[in-house]
PDB file of N, CA and C in Angstrom:
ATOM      1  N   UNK A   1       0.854  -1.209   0.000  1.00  0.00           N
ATOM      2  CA  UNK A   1       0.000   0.000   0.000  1.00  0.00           C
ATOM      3  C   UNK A   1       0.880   1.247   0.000  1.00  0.00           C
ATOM      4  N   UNK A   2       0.670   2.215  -1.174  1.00  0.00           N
ATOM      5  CA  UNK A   2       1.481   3.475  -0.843  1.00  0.00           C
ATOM      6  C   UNK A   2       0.838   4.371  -0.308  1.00  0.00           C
ATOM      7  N   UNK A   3       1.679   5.222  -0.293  1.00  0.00           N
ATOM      8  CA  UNK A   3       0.445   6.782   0.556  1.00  0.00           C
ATOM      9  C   UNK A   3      -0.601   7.812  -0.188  1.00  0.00           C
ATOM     10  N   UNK A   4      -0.918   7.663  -1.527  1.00  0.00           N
ATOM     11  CA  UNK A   4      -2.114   7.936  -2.449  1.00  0.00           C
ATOM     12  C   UNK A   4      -3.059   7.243  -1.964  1.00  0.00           C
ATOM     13  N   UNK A   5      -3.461   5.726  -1.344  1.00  0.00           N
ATOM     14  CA  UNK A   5      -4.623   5.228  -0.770  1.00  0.00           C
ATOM     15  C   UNK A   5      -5.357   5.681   0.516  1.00  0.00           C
ATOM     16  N   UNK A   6      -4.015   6.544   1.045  1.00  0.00           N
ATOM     17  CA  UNK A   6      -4.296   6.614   2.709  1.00  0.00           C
ATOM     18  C   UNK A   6      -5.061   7.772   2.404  1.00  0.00           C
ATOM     19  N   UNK A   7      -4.694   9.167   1.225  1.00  0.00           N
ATOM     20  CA  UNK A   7      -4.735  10.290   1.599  1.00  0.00           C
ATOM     21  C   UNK A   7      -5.916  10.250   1.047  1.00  0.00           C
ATOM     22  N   UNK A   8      -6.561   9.081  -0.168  1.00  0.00           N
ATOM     23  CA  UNK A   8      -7.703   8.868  -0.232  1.00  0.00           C
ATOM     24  C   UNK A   8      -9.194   9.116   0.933  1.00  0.00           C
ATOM     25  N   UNK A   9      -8.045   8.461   1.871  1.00  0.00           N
ATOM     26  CA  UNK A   9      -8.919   7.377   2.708  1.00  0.00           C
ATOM     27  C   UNK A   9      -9.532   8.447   3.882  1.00  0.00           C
ATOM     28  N   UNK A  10      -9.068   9.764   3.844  1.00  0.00           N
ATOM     29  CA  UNK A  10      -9.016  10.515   4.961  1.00  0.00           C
ATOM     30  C   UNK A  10     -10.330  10.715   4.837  1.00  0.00           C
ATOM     31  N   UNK A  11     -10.659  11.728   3.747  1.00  0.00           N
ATOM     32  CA  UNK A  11     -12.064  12.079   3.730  1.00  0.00           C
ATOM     33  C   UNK A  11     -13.272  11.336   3.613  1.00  0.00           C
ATOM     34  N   UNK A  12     -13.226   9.755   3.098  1.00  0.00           N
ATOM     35  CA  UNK A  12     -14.267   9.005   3.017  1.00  0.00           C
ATOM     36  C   UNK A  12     -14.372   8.105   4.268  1.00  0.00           C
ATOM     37  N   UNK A  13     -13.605   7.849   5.010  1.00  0.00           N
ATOM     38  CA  UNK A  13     -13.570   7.111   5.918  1.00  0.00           C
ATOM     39  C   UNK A  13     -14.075   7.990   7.717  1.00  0.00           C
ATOM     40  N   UNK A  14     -14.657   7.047   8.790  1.00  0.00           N
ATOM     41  CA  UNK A  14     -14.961   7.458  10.011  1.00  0.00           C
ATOM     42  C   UNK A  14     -13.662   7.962  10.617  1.00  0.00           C
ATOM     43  N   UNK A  15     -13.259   9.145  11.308  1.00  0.00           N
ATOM     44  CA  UNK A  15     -12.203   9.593  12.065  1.00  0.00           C
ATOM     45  C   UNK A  15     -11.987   7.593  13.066  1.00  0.00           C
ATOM     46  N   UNK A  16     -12.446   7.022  13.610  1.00  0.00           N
ATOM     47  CA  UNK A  16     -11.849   5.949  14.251  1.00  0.00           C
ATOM     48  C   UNK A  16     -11.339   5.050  13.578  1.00  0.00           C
ATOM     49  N   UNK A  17     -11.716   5.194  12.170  1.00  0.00           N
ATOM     50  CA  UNK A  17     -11.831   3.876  11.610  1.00  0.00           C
ATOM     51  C   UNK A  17     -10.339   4.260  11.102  1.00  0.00           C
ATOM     52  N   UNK A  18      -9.560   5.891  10.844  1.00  0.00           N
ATOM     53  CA  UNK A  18      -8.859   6.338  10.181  1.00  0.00           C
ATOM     54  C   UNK A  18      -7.870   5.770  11.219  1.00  0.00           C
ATOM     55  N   UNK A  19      -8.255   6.207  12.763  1.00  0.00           N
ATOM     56  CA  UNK A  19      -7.191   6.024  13.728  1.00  0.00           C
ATOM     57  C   UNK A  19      -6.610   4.869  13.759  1.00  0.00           C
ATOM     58  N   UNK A  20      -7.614   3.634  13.028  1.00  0.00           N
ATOM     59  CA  UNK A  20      -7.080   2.423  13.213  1.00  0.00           C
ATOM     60  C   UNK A  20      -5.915   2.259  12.603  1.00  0.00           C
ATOM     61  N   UNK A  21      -5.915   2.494  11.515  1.00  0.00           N
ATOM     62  CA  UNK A  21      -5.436   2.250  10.417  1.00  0.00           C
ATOM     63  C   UNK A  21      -4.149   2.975  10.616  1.00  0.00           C
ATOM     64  N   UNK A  22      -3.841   4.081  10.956  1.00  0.00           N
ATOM     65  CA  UNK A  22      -2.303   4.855  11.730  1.00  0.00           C
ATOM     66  C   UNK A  22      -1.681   3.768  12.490  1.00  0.00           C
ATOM     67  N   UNK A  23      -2.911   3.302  13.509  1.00  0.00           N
ATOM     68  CA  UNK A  23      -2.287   2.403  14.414  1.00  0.00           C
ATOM     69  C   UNK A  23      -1.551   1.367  13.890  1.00  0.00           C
ATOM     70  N   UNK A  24      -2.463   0.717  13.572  1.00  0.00           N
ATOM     71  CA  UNK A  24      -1.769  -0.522  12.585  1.00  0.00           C
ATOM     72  C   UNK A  24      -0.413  -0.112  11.822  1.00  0.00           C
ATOM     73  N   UNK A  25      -0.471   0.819  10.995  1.00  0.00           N
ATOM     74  CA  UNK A  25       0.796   1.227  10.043  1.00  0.00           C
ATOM     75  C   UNK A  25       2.235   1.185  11.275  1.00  0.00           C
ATOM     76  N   UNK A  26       1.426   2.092  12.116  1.00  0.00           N
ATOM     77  CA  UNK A  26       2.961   2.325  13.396  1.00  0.00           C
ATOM     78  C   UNK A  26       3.553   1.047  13.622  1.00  0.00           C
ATOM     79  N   UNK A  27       2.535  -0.047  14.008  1.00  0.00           N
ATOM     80  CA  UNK A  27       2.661  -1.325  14.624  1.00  0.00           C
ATOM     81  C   UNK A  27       3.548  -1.407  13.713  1.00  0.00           C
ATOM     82  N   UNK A  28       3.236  -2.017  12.517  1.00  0.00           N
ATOM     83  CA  UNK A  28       4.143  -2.632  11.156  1.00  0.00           C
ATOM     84  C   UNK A  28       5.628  -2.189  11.442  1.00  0.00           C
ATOM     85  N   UNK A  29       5.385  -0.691  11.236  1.00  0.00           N
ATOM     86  CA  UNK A  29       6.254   0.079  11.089  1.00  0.00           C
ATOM     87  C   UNK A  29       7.484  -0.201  12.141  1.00  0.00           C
ATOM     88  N   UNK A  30       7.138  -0.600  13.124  1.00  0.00           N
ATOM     89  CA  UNK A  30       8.117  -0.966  14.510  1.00  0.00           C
ATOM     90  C   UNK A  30       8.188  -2.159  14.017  1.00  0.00           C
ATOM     91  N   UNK A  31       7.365  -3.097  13.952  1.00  0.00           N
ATOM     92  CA  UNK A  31       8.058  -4.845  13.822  1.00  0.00           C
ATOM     93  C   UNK A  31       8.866  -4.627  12.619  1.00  0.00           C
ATOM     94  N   UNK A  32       8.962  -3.900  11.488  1.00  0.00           N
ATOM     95  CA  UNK A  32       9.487  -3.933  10.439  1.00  0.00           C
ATOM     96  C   UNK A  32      11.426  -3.726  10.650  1.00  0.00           C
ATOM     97  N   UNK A  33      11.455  -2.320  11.969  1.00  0.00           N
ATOM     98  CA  UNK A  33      12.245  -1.896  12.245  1.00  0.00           C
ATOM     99  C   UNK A  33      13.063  -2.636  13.258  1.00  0.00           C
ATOM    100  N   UNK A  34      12.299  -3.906  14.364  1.00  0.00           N
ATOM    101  CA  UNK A  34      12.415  -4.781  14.901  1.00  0.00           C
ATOM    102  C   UNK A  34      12.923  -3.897  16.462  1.00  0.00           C
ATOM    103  N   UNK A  35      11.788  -3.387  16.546  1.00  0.00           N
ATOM    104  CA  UNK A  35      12.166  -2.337  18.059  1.00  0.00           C
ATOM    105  C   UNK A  35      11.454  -3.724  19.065  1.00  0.00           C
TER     106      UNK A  35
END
């Protein structure tokens, strides 16, 4: 997924449903980095 889907995603999507989805990315984002 690149970041054209996300910036999509801002305006059609519920503010929680958006928060999830940050969340998740961070998560990735750390196991990826292996913190």
């Amino acid at each position: 997924m690149d970041g054209s889907d996300d910036n999509k995603a801002i305006g059609t999507k519920k503010p929680e449903a958006y928060l999830k989805e940050i969340e998740t990315a961070v998560k990735k984002a750390i196991a990826k980095a292996g913190i």
